[in-house]
N, C-alpha and C. Protein backbone atom coordinates (compact mmCIF):
# COMPACT_ATOMS: atom_id res chain seq x y z
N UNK A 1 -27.66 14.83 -13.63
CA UNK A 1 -26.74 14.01 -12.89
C UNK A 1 -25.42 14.78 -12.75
N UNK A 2 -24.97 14.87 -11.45
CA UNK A 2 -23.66 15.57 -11.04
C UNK A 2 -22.63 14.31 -11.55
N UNK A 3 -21.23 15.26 -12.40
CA UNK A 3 -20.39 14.46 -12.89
C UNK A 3 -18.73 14.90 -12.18
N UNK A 4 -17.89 14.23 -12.14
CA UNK A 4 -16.97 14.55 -12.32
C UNK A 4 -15.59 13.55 -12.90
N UNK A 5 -14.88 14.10 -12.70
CA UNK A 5 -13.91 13.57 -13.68
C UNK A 5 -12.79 12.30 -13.02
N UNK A 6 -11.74 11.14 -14.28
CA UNK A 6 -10.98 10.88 -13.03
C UNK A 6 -9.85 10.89 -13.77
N UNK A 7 -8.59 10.15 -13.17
CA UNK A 7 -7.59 10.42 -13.53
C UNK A 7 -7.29 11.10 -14.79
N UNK A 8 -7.92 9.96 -16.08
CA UNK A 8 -7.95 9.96 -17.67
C UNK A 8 -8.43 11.25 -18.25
N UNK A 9 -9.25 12.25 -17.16
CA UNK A 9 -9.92 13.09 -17.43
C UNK A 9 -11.14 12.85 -17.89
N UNK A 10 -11.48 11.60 -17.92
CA UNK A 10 -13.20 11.19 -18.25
C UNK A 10 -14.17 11.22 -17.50
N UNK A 11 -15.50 11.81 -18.09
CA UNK A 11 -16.40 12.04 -17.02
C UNK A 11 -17.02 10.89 -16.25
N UNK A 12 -17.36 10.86 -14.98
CA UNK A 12 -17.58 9.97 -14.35
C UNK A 12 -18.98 10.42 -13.35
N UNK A 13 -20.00 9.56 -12.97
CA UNK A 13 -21.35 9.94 -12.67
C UNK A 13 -21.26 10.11 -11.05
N UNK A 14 -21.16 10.83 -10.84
CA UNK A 14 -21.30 10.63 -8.97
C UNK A 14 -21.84 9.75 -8.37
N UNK A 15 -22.78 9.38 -8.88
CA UNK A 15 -23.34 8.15 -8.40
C UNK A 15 -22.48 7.03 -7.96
N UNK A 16 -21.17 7.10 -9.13
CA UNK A 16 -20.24 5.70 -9.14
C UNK A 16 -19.50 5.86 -8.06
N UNK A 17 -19.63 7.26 -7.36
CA UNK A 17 -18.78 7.22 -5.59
C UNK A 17 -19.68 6.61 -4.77
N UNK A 18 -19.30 5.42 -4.74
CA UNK A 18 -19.69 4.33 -3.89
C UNK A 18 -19.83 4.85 -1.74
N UNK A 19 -18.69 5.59 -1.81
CA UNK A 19 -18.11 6.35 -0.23
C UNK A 19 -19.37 7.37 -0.21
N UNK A 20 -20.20 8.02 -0.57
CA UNK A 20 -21.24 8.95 -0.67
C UNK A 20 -22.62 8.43 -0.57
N UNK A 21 -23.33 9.66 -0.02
CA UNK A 21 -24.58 8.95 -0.23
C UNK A 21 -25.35 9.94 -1.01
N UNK A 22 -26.68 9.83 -0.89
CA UNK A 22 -27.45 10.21 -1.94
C UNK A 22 -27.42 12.17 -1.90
N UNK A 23 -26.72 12.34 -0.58
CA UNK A 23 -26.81 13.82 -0.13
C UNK A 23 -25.23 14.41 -0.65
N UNK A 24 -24.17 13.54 -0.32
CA UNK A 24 -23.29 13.67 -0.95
C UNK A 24 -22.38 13.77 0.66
N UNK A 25 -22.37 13.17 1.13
CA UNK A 25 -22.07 12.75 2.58
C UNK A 25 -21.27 11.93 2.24
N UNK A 26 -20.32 11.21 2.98
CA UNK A 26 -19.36 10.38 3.28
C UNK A 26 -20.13 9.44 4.06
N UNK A 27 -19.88 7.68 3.66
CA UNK A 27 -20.38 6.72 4.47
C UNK A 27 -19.30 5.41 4.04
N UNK A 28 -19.45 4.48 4.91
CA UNK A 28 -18.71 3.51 4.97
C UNK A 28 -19.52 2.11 3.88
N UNK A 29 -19.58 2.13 2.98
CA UNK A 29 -20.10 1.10 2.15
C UNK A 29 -20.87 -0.29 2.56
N UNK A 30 -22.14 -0.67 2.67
CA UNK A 30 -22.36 -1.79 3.29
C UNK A 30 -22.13 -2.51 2.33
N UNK A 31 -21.08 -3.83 2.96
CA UNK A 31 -20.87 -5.11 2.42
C UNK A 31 -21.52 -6.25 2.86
N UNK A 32 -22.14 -6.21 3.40
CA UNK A 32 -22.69 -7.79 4.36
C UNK A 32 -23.55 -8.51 3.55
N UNK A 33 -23.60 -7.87 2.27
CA UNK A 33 -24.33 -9.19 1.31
C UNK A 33 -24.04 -9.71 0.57
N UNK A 34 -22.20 -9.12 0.10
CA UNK A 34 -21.85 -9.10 -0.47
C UNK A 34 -20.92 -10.92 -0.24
N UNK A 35 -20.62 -11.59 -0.62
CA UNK A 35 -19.94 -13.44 -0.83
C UNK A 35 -18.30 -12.89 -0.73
N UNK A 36 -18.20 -13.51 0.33
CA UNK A 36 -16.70 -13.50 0.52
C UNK A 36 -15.99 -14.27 -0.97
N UNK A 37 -14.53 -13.86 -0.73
CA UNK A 37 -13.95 -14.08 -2.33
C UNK A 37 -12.79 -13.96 -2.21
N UNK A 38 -11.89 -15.03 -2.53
CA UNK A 38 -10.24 -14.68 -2.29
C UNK A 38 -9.88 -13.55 -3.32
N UNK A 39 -9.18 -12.73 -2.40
CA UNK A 39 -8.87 -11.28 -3.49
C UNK A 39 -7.06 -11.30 -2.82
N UNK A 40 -6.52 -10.44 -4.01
CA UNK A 40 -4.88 -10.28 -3.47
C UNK A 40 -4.78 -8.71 -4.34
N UNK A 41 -3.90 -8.27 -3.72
CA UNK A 41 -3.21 -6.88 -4.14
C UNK A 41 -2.01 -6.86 -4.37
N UNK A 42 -0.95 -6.47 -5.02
CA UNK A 42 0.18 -6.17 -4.62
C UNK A 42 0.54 -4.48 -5.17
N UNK A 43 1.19 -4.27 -4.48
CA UNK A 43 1.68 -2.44 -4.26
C UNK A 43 3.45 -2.15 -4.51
N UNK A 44 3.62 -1.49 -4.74
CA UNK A 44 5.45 -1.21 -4.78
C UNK A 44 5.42 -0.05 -4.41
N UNK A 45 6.68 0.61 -4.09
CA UNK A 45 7.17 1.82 -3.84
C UNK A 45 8.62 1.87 -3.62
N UNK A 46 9.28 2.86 -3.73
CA UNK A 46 11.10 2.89 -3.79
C UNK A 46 11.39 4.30 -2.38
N UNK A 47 12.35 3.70 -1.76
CA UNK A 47 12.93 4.75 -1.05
C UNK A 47 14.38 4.87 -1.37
N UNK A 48 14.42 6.13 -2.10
CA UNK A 48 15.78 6.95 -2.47
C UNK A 48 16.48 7.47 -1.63
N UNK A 49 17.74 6.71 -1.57
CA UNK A 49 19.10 7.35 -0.55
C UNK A 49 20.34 7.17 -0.85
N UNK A 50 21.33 7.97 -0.37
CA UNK A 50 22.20 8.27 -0.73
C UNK A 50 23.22 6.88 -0.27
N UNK A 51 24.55 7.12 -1.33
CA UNK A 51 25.56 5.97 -1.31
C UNK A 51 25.93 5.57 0.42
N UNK A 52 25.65 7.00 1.12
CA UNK A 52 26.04 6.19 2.55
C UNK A 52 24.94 5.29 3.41
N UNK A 53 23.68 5.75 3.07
CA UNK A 53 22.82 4.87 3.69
C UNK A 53 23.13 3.47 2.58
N UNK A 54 23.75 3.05 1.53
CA UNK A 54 22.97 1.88 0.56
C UNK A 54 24.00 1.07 1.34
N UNK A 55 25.37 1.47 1.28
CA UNK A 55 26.41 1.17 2.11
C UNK A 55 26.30 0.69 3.27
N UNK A 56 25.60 1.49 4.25
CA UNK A 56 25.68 0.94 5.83
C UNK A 56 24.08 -0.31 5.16
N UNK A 57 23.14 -0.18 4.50
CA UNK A 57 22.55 -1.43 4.45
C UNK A 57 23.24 -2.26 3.96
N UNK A 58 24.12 -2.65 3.03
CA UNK A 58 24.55 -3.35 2.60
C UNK A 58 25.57 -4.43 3.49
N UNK A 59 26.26 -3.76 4.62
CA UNK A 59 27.11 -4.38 5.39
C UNK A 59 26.69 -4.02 6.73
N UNK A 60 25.59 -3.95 7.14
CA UNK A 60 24.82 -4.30 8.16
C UNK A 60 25.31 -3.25 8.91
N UNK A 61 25.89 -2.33 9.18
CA UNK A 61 26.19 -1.04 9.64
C UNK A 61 24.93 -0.29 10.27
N UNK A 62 24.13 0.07 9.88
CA UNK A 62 23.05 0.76 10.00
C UNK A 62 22.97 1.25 11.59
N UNK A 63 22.69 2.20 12.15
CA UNK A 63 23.15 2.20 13.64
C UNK A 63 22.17 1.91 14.65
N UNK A 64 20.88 1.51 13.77
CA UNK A 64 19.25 1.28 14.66
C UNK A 64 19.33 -0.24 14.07
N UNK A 65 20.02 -1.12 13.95
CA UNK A 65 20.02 -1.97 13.80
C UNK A 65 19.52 -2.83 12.39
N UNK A 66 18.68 -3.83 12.11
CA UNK A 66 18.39 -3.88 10.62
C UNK A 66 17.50 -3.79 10.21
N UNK A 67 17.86 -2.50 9.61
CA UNK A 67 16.50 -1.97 8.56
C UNK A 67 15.28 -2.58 7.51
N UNK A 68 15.99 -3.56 7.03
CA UNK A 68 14.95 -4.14 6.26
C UNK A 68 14.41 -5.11 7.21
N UNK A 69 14.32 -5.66 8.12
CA UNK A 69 13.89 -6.68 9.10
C UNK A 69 12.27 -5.95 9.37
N UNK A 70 13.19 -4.80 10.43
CA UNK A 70 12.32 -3.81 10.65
C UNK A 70 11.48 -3.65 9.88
N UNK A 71 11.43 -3.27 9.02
CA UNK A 71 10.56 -2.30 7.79
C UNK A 71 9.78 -3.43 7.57
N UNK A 72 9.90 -4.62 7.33
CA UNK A 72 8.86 -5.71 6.91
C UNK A 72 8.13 -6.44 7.85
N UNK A 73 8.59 -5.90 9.16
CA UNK A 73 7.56 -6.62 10.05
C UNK A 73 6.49 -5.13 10.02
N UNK A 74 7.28 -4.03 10.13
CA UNK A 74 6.23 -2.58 9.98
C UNK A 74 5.63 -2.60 8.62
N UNK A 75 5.64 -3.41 7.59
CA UNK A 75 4.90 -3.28 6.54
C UNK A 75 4.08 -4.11 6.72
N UNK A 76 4.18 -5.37 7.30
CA UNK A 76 3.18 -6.31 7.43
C UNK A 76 1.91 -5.86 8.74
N UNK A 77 2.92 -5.18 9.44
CA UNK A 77 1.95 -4.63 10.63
C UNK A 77 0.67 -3.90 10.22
N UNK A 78 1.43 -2.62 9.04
CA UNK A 78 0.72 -1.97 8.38
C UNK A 78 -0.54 -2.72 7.48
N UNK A 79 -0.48 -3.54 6.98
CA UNK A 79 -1.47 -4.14 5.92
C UNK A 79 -2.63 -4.35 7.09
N UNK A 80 -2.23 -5.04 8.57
CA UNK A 80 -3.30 -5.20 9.72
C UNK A 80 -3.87 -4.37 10.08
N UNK A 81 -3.71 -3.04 9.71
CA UNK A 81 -4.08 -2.14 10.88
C UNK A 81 -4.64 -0.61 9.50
N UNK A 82 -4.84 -1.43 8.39
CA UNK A 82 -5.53 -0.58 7.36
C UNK A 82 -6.21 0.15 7.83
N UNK A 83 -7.22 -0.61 8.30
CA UNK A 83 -8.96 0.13 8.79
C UNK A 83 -8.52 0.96 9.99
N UNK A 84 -7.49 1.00 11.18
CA UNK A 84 -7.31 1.79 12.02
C UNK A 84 -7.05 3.43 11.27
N UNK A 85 -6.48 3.40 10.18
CA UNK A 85 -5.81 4.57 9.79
C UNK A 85 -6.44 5.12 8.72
N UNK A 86 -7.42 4.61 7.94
CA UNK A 86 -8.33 5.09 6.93
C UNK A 86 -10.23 4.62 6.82
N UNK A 87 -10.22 6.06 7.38
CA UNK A 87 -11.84 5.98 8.23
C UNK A 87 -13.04 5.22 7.36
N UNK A 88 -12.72 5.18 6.32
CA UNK A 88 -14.10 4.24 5.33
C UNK A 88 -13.33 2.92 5.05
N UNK A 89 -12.10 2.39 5.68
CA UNK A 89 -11.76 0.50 4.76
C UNK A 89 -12.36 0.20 5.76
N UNK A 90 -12.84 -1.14 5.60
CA UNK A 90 -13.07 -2.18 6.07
C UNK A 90 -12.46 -3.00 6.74
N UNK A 91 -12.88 -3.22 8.47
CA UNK A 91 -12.21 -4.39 8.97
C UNK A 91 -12.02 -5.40 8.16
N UNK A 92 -11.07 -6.22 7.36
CA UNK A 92 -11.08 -7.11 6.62
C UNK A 92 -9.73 -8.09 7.48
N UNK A 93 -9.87 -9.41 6.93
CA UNK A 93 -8.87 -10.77 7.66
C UNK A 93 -7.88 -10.38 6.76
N UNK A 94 -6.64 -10.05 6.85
CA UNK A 94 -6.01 -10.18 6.45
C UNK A 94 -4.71 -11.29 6.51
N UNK A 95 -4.95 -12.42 5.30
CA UNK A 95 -4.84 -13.85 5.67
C UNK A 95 -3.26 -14.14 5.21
N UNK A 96 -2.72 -13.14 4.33
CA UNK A 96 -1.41 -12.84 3.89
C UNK A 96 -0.36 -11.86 3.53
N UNK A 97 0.19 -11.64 3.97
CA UNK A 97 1.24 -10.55 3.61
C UNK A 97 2.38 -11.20 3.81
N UNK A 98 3.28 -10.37 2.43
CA UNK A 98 4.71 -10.65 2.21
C UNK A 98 4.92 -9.72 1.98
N UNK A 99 6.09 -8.77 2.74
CA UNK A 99 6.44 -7.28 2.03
C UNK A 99 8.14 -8.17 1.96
N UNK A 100 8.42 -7.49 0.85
CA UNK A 100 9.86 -7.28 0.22
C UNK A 100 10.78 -6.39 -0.01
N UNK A 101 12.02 -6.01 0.23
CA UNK A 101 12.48 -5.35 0.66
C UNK A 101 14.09 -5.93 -0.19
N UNK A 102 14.12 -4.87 -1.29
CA UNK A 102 15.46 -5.09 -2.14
C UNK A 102 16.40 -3.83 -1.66
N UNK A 103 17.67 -3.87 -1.63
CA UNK A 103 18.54 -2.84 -1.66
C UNK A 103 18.93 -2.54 -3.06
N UNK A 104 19.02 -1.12 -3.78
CA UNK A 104 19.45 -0.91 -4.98
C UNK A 104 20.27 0.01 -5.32
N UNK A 105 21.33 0.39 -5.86
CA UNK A 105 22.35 1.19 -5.97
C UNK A 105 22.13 2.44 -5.30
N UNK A 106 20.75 3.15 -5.59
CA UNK A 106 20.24 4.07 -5.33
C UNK A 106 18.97 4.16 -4.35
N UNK A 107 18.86 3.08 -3.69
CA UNK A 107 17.54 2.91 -3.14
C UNK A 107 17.12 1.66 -2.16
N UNK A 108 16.07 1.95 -2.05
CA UNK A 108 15.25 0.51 -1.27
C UNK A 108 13.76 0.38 -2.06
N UNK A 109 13.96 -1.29 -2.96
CA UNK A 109 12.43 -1.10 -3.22
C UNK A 109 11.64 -2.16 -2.52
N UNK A 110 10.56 -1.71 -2.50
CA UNK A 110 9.26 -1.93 -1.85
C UNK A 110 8.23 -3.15 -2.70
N UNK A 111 8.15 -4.01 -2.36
CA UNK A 111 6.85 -4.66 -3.08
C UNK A 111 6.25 -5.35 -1.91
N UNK A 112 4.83 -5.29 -1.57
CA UNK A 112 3.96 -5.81 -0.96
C UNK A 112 2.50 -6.52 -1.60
N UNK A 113 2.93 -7.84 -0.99
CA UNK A 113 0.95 -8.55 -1.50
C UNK A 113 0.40 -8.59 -0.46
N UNK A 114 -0.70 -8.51 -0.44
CA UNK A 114 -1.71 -8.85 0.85
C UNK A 114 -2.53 -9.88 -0.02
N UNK A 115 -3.34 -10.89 0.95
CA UNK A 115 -4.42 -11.61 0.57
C UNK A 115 -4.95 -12.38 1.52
N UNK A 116 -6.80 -12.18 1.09
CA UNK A 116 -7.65 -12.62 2.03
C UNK A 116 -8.80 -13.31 1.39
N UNK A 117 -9.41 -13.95 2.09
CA UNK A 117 -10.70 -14.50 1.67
C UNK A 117 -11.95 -13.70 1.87
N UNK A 118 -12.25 -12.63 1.50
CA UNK A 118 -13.53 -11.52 2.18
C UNK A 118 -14.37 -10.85 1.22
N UNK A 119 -15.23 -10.38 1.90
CA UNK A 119 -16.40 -9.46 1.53
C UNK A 119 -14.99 -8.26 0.10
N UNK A 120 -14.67 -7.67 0.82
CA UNK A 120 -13.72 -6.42 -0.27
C UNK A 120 -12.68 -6.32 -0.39
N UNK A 121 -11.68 -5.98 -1.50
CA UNK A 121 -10.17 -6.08 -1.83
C UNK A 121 -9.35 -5.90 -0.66
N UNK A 122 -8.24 -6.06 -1.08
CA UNK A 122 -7.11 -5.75 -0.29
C UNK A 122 -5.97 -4.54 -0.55
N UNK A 123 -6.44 -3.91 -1.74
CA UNK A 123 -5.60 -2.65 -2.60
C UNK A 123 -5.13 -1.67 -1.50
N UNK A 124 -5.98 -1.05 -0.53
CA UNK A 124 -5.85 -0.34 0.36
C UNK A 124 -4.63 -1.12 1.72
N UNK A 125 -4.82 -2.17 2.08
CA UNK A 125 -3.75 -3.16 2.86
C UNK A 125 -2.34 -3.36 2.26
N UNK A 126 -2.12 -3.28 0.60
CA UNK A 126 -1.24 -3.34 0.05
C UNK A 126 -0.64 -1.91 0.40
N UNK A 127 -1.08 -1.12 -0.77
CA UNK A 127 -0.97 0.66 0.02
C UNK A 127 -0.31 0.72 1.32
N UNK A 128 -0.84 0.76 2.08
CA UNK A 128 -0.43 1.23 3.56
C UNK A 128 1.01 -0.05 3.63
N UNK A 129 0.92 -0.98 3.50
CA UNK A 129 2.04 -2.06 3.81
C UNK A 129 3.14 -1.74 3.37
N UNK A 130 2.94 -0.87 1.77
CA UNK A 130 4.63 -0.88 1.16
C UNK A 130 4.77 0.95 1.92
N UNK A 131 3.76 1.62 2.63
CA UNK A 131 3.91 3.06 2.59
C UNK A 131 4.33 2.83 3.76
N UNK A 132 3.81 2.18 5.18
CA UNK A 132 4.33 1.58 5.94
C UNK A 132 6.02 1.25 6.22
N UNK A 133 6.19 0.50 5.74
CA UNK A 133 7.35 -0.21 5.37
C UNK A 133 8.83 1.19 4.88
N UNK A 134 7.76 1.78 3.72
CA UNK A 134 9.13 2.80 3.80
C UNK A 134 9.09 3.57 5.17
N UNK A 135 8.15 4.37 5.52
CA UNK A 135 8.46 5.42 6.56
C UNK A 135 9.08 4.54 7.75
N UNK A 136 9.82 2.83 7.51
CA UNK A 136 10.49 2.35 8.62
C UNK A 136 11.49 2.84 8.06
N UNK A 137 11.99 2.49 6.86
CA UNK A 137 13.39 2.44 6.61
C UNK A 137 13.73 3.86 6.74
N UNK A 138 12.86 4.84 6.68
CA UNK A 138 13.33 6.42 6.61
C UNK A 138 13.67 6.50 8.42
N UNK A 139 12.48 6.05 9.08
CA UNK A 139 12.94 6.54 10.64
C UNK A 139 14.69 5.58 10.77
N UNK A 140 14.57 4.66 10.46
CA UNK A 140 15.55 3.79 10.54
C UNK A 140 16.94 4.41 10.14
N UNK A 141 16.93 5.42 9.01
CA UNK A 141 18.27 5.68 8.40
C UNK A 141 18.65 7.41 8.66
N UNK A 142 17.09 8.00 8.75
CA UNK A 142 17.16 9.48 8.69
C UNK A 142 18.68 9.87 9.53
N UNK A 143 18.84 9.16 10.46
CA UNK A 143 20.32 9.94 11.51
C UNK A 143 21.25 9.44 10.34
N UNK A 144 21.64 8.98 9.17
CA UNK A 144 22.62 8.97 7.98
C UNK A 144 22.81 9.69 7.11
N UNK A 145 20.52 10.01 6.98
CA UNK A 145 20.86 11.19 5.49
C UNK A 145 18.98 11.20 5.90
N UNK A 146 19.03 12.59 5.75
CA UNK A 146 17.88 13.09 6.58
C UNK A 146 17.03 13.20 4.63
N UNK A 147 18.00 13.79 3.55
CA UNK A 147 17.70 13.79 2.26
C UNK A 147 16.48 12.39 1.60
N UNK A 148 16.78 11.60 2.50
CA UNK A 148 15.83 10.12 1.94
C UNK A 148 14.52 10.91 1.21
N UNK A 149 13.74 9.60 0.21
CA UNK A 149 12.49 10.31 0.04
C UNK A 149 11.84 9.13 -0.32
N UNK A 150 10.54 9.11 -0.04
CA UNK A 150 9.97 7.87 -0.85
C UNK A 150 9.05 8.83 -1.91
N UNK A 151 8.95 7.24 -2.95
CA UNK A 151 8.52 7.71 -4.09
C UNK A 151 7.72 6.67 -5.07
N UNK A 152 6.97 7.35 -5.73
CA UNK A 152 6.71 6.23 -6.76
C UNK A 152 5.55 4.79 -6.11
N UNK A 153 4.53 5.60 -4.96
CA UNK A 153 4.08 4.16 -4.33
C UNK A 153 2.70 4.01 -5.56
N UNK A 154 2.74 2.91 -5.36
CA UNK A 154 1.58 2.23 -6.46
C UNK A 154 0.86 1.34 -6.91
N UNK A 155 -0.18 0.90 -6.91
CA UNK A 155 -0.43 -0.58 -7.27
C UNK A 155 -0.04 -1.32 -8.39
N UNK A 156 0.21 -2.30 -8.24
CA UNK A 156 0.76 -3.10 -9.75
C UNK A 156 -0.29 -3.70 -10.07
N UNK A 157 -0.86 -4.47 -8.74
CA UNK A 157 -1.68 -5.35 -9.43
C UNK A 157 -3.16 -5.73 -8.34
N UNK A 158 -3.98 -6.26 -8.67
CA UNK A 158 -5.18 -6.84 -7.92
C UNK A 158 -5.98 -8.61 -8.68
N UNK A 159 -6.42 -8.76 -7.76
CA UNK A 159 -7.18 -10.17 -8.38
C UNK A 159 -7.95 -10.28 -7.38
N UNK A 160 -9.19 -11.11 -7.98
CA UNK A 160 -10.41 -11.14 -7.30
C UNK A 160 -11.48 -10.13 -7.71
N UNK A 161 -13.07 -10.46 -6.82
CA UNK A 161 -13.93 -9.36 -6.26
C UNK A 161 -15.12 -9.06 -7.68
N UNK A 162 -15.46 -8.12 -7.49
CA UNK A 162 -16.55 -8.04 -8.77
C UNK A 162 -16.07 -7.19 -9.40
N UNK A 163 -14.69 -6.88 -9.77
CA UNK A 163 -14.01 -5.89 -10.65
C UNK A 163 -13.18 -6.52 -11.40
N UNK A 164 -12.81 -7.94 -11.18
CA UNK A 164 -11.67 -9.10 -12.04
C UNK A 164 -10.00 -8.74 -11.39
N UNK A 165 -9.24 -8.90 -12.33
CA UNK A 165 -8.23 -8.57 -11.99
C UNK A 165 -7.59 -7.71 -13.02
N UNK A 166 -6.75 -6.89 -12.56
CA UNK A 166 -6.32 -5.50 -13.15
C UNK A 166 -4.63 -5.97 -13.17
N UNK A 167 -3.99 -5.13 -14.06
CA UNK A 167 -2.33 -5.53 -14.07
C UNK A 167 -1.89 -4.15 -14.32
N UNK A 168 -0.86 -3.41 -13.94
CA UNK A 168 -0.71 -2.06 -14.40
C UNK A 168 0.44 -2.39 -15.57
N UNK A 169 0.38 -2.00 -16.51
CA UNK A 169 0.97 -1.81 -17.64
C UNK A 169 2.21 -1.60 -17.87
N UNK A 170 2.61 -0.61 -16.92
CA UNK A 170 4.09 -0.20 -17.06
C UNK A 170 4.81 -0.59 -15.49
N UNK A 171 5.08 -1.74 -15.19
CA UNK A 171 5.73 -2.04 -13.88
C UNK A 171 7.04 -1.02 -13.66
C-alpha cells in the first residue's frame, strides 16, 4: 500500500485520498448516496495594514468607497461561487453566510460561517469567503499602501457530516 504523510507527519494510506482513483488520477467524489445533513464551517483570516489604511477605515475616508461593505458582500459572493474556482468542490446550496469584518489597530480581521443542508461540508465555502473577502479589502486599499498582506487564513471550526465536528485549539 502506497503511503504518504500529513501535516503531523503521520503516515497516511493513499487510499484515504478520497479526490483519486484507483490509478491515482484526480476525480470529483460521488456523493449522491450520500443523506443530506446540516453542516457549518467557519474560517478566519487577518489583513495587515498600515496606520494610514486603519485610519482612512476608521473614518470612512477610504477613496473606493467602503471597504468593509464591499469585502462582505465579495466574501459572501465568494462562499457561492466555491465550485466555480476549485475544480473537485461540489455544487453545494449554500443556505448561509455571514462574513465579518473587524477593524484592528493593525489590521482587518476576517471571520466567515457558511451553512447548508447537503450531501458535503462547507470548509471549502468558508475558505474562499474569508480569502475572498480579504483580496476585497486589498483591491480596495492597495492605492493607500500597496505593503497590505493577508495572513493567517484558517479554519476554526466545522459541524456536521460523517466526520462530527472539529474545533481548532488555538483560535
Amino acid at each position: 500500500m502506497t503511503h504518504t504523510t500529513d501535516t503531523a507527519g503521520a503516515a497516511v494510506p493513499a487510499q484515504l485520498f478520497t479526490h483519486l482513483d484507483s490509478a491515482g488520477q484526480a476525480r470529483m467524489v460521488d456523493v449522491t448516496n450520500k443523506v443530506p445533513t446540516v453542516r457549518s464551517a467557519t474560517a478566519a483570516g487577518f489583513v495587515r495594514c498600515g496606520t494610514t489604511v486603519i485610519a482612512a477605515l476608521r473614518d470612512g475616508t477610504a477613496p473606493k468607497g467602503d471597504v468593509l461593505a464591499v469585502a462582505r458582500i465579495a466574501g459572501i459572493q465568494g462562499a457561492k461561487k466555491t465550485a466555480d474556482l476549485l475544480p473537485l468542490a461540489h455544487v453545494i446550496g449554500v443556505h448561509g453566510a455571514v462574513v465579518d469584518l473587524t477593524v484592528e489597530d493593525d489590521g482587518v480581521r476576517i471571520t466567515a460561517t457558511v451553512r447548508t443542508a447537503d450531501r458535503t461540508g462547507v470548509e471549502m465555502e468558508a475558505f474562499t469567503a474569508v480569502s475572498v473577502a480579504a483580496l476585497a479589502v486589498v483591491d480596495m486599499v492597495k492605492g493607500l499602501d500597496k505593503s497590505v498582506t493577508i495572513e493567517n487564513v484558517r479554519l476554526l471550526a466545522k459541524s456536521g457530516g460523517k466526520s462530527g465536528d472539529w474545533l481548532r485549539a488555538e483560535i
